[in-house]
Protein backbone atom coordinates (compact mmCIF):
# COMPACT_ATOMS: atom_id res chain seq x y z
CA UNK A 1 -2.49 -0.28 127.61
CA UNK A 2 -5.94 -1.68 126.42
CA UNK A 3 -4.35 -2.77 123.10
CA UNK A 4 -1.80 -4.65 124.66
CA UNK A 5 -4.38 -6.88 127.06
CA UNK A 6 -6.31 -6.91 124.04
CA UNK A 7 -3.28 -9.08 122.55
CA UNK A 8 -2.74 -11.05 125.18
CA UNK A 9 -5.60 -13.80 124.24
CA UNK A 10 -6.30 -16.27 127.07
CA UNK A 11 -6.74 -19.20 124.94
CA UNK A 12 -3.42 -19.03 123.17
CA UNK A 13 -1.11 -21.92 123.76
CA UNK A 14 1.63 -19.64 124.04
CA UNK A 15 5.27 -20.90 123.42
CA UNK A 16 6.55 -23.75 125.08
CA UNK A 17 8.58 -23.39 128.32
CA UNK A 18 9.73 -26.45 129.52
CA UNK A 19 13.32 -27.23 129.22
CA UNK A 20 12.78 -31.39 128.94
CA UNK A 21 10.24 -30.63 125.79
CA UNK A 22 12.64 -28.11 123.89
CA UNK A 23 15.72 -30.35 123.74
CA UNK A 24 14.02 -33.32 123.21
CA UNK A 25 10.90 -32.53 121.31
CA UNK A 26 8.72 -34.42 123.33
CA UNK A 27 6.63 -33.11 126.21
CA UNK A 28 7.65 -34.39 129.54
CA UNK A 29 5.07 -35.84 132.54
CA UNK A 30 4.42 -32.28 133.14
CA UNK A 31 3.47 -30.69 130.33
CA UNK A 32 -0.12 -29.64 129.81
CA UNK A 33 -0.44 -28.69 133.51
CA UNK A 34 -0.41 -25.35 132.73
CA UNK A 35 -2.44 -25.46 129.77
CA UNK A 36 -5.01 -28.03 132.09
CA UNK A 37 -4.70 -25.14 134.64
CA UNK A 38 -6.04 -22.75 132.46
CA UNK A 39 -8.58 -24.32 130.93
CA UNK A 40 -9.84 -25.96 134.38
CA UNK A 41 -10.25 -21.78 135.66
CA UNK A 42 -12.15 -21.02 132.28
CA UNK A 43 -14.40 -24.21 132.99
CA UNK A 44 -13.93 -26.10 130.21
CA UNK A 45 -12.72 -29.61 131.95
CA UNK A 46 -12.68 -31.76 128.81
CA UNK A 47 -9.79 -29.68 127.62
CA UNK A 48 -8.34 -29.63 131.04
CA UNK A 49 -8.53 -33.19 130.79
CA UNK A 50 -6.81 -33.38 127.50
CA UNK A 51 -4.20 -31.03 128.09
CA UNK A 52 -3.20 -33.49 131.29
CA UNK A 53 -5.29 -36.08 132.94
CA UNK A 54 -3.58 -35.17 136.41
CA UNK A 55 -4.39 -31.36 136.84
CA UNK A 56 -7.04 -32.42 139.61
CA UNK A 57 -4.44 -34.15 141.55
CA UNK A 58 -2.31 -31.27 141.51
CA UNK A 59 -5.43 -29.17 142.21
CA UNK A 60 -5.51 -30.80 145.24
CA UNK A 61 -2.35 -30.42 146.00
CA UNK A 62 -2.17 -27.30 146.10
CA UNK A 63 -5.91 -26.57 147.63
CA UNK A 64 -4.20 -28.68 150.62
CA UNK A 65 -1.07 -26.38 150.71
CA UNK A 66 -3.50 -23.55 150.37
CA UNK A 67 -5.61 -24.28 153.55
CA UNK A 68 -2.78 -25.25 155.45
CA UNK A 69 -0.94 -22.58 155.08
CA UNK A 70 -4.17 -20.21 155.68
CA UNK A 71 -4.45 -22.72 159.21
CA UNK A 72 -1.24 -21.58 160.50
CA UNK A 73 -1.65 -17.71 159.48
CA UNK A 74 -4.54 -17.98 162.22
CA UNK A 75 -2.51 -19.43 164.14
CA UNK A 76 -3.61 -23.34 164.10
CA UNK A 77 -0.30 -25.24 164.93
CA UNK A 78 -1.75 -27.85 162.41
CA UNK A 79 0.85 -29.99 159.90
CA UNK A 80 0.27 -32.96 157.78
CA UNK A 81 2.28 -36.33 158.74
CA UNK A 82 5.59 -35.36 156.98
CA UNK A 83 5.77 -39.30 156.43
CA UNK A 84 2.69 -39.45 154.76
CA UNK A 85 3.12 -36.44 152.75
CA UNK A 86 6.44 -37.62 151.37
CA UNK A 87 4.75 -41.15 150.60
CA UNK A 88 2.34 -39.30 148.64
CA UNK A 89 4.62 -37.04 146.72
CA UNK A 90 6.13 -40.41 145.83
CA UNK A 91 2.78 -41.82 144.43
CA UNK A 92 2.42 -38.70 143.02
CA UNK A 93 5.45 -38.99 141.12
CA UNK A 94 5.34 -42.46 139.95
CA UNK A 95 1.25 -42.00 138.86
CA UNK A 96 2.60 -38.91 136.50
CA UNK A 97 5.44 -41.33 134.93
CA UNK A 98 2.87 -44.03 134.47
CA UNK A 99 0.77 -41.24 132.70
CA UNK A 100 3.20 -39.81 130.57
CA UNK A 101 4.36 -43.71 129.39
CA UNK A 102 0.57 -44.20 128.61
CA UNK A 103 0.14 -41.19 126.44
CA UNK A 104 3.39 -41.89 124.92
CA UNK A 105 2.18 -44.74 124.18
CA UNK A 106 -1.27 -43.75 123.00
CA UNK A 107 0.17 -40.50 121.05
CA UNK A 108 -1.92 -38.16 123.67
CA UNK A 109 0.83 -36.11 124.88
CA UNK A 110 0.05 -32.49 124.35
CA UNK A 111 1.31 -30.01 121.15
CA UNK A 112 5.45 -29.18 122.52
């Protein structure tokens, strides 16, 4: 059992996932997020930062979800504007393809 967490090394990339980056080759607007994720919980924010610029906006995201949905399980009938949650999911989604053309266009997109 040991041996086998022993192998499992934290800061290994690991193999690639995402569907988008193995048939195209290139890494899509979300890759790095979980890389970013990881690094972010070991404290090391420049290589969050590298791995994808927008892990603190999802961050957020979910740290909102989060407290929300810890709100209702004490029973606060609280809820976010669905309107304004769904215009932010837009932003959201536009600000990552804005990012990805950027680091396409920079050659910063992470390692597929």
């Amino acid at each position: 059992m040991l041996a086998a967490l022993y192998a499992l090394d934290p800061w290994d990339d690991g193999p690639t996932l995402c569907p988008f980056a193995l048939l195209t080759g290139t890494a899509c607007p979300g890759c790095g997020l979980s890389r970013a994720a990881g690094s972010l919980v070991r404290g090391d924010f420049g290589a969050a930062l590298a791995y994808h610029p927008l892990v603190l906006l999802v961050g957020l995201w979910l740290a909102g979800a989060w407290a929300t949905a810890v709100a209702r399980r004490l029973g606060y009938d609280i809820g976010p504007d669905q309107r304004l949650v769904n215009r932010l999911l837009v932003v959201s989604g536009v600000l990552f393809l804005v990012v990805w053309g950027i680091r396409i266009a920079t050659g910063t997109l992470p390692p597929v």
